[in-house]
N, C-alpha and C. Protein backbone atom coordinates (compact mmCIF):
# COMPACT_ATOMS: atom_id res chain seq x y z
N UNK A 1 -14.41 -16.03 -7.96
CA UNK A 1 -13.54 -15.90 -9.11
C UNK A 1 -13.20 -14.43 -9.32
N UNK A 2 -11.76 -13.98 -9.68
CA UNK A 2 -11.49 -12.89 -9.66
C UNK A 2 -12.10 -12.54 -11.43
N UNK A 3 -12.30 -11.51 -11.54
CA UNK A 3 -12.72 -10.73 -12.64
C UNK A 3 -11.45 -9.49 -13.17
N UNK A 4 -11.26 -10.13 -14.39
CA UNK A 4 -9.90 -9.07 -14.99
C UNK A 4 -10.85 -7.62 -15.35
N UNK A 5 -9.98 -6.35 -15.18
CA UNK A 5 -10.74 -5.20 -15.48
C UNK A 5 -10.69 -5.05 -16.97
N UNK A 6 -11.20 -4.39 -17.78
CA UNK A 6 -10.69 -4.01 -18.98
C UNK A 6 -9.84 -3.22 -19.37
N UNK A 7 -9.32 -3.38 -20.16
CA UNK A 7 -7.86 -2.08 -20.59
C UNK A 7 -8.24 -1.05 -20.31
N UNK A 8 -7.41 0.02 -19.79
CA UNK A 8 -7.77 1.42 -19.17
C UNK A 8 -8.03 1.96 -21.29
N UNK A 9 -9.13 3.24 -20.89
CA UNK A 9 -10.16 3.54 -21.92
C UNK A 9 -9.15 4.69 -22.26
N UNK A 10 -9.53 5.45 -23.22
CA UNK A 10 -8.71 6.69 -23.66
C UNK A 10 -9.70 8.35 -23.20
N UNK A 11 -11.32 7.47 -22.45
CA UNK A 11 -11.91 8.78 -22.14
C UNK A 11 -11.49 9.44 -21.29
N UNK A 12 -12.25 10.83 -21.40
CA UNK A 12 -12.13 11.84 -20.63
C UNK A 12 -12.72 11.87 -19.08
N UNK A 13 -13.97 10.44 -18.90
CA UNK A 13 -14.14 10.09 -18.05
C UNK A 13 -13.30 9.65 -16.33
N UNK A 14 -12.28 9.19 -16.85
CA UNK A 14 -11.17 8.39 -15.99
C UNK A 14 -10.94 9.53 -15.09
N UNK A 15 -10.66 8.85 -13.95
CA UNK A 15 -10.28 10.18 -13.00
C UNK A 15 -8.73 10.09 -13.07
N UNK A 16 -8.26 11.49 -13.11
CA UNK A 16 -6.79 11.68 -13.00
C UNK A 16 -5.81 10.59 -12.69
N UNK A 17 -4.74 10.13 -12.73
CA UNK A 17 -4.05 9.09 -12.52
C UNK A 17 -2.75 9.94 -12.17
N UNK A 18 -1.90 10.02 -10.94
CA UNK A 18 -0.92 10.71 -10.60
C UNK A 18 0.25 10.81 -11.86
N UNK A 19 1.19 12.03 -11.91
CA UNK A 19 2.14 11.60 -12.81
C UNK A 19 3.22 10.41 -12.16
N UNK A 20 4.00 9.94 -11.43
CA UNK A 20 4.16 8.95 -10.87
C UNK A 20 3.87 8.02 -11.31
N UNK A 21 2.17 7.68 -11.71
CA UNK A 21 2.33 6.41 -12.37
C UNK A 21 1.25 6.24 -13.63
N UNK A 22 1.94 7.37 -14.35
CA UNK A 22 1.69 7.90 -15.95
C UNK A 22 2.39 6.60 -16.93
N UNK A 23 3.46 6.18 -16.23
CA UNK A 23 4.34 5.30 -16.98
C UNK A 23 3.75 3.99 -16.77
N UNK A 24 3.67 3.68 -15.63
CA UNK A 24 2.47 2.26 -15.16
C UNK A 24 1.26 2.01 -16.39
N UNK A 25 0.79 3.84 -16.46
CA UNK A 25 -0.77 2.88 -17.26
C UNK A 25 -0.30 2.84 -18.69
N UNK A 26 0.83 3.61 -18.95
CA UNK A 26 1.13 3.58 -20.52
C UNK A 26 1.65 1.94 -20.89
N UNK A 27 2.15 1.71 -20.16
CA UNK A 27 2.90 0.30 -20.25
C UNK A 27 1.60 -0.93 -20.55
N UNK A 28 0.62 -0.47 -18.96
CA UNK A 28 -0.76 -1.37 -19.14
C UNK A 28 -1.33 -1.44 -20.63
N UNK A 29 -1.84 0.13 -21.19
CA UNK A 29 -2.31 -0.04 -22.46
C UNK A 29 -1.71 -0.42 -23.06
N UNK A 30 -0.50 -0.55 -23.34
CA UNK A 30 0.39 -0.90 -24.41
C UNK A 30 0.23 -3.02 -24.43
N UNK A 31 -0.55 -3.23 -23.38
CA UNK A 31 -0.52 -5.05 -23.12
C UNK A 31 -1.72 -5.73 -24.37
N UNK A 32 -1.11 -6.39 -24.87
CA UNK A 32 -2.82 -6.93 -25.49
C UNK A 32 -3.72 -7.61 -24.46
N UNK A 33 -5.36 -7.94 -24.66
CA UNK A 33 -5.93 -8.21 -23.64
C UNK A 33 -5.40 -9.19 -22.87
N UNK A 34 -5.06 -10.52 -23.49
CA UNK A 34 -4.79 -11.75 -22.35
C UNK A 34 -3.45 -11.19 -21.46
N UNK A 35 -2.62 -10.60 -21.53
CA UNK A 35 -1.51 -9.74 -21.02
C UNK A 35 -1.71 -9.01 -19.97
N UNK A 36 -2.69 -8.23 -20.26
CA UNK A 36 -3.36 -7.31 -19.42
C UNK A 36 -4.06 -8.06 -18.54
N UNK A 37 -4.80 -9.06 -18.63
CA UNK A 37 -5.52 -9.66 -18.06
C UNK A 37 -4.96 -10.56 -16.99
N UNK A 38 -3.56 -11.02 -17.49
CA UNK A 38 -2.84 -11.84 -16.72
C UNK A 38 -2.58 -10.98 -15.71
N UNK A 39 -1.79 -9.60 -15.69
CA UNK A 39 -1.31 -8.60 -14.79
C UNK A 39 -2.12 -8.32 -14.01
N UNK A 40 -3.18 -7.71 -14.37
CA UNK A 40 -4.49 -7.43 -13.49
C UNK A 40 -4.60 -8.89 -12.33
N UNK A 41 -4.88 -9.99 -12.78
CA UNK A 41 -5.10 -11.01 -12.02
C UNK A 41 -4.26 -11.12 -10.88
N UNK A 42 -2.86 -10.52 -11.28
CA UNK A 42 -1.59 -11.47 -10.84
C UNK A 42 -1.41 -9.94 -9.52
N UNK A 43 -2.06 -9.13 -9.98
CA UNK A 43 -1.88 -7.78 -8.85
C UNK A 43 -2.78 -7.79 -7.71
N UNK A 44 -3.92 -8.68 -8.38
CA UNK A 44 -5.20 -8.41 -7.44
C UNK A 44 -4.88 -9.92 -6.25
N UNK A 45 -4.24 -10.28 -6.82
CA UNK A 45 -4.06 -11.92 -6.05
C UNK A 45 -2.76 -11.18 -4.88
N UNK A 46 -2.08 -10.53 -5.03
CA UNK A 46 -1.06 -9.79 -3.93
C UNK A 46 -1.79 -9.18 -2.83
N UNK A 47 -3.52 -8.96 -3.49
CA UNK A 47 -3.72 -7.82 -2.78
C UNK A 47 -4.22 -8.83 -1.16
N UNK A 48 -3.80 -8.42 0.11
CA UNK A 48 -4.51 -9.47 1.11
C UNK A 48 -4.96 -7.94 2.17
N UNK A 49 -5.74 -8.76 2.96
CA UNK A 49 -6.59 -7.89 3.95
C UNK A 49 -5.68 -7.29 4.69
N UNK A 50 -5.54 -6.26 5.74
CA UNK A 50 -5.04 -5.70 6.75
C UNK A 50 -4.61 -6.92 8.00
N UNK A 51 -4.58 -7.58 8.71
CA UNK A 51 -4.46 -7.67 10.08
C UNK A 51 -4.21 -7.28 10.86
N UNK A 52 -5.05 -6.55 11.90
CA UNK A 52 -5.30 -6.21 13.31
C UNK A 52 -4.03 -7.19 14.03
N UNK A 53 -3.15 -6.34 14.65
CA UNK A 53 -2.52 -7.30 15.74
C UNK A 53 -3.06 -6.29 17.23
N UNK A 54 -2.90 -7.25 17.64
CA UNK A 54 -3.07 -6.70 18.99
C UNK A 54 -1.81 -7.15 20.24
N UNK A 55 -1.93 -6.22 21.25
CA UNK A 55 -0.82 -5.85 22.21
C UNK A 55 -1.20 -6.25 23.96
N UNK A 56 -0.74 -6.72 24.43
CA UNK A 56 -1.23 -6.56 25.64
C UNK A 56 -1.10 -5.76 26.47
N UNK A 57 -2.13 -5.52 27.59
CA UNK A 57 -2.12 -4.59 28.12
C UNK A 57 -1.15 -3.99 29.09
N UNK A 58 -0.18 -4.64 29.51
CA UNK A 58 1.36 -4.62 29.96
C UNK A 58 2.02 -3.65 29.06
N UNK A 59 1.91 -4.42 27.71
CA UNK A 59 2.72 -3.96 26.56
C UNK A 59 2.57 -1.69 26.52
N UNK A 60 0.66 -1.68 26.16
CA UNK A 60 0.68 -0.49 26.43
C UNK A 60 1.12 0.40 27.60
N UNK A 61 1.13 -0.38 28.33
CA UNK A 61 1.40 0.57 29.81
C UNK A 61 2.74 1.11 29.27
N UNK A 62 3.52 -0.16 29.25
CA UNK A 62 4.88 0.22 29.33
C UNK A 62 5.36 1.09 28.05
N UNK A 63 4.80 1.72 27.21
CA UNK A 63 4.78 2.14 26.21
C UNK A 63 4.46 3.73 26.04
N UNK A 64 3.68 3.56 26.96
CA UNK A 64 2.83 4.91 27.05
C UNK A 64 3.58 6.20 27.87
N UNK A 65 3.83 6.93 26.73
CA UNK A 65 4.54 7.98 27.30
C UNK A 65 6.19 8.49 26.58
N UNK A 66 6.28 7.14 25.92
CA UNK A 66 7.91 6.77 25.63
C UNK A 66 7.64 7.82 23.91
N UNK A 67 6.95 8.28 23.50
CA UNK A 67 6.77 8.93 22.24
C UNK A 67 6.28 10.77 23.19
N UNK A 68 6.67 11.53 22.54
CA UNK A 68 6.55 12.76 22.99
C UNK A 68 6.46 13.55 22.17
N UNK A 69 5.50 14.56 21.75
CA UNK A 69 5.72 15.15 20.40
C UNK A 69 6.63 16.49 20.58
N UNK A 70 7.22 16.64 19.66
CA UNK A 70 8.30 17.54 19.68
C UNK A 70 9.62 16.95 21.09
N UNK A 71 9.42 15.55 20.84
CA UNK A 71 10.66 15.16 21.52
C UNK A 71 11.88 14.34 20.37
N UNK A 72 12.68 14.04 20.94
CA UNK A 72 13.52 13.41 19.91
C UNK A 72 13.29 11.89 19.70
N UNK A 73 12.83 11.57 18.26
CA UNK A 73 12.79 10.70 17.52
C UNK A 73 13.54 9.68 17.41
N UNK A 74 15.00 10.09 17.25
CA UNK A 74 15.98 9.52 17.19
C UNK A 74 16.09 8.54 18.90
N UNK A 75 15.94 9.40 19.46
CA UNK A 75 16.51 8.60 21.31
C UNK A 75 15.48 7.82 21.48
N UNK A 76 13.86 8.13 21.26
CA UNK A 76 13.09 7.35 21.48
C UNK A 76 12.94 6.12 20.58
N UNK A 77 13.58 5.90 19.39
CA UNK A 77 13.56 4.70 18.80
C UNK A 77 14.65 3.87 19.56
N UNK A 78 15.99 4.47 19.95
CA UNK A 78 17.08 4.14 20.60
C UNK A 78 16.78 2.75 22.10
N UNK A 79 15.87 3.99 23.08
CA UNK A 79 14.97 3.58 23.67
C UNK A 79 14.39 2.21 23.73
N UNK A 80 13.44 2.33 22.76
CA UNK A 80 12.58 1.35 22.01
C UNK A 80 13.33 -0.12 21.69
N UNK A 81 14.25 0.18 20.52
CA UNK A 81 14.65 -0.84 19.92
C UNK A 81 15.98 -1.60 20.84
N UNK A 82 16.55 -0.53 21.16
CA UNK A 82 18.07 -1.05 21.56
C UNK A 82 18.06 -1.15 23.44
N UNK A 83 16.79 -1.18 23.95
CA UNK A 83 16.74 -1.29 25.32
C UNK A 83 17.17 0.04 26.37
């Protein structure tokens, strides 16, 4: 069972929160609890694991080399995507 957090606190404790998303937590506090609680739920349920894909080993061969640093970006996506 997911567990809602509690409304962000007004201490001095909290670690910094970027300005970027100064407006995010003002909005949060501004929720009454079941509100807040719904959001929290409804964010944490988006949240899903990473998946690992994997490539075969063909795939890397043919791959390897086609990125160059300080080469052009542009041609090598060209490359890449458009054959």
């Amino acid at each position: 069972m997911i567990q809602a957090m509690a409304p962000p606190s007004r201490s001095s404790s909290a670690a910094p929160v970027p300005e970027p998303l100064q407006p995010l937590v003002k909005q949060l506090a501004a929720l009454n609890r079941d509100d807040f609680d719904l959001v929290v739920r409804a964010a944490r349920s988006e949240l899903r694991p990473r998946e690992l894909r994997t490539i075969s080993w063909e795939s890397l061969q043919k791959a390897k080399g086609i990125v160059n640093l300080g080469g052009n970006a542009d041609e090598d996506c060209k490359v890449l995507y458009d054959g």
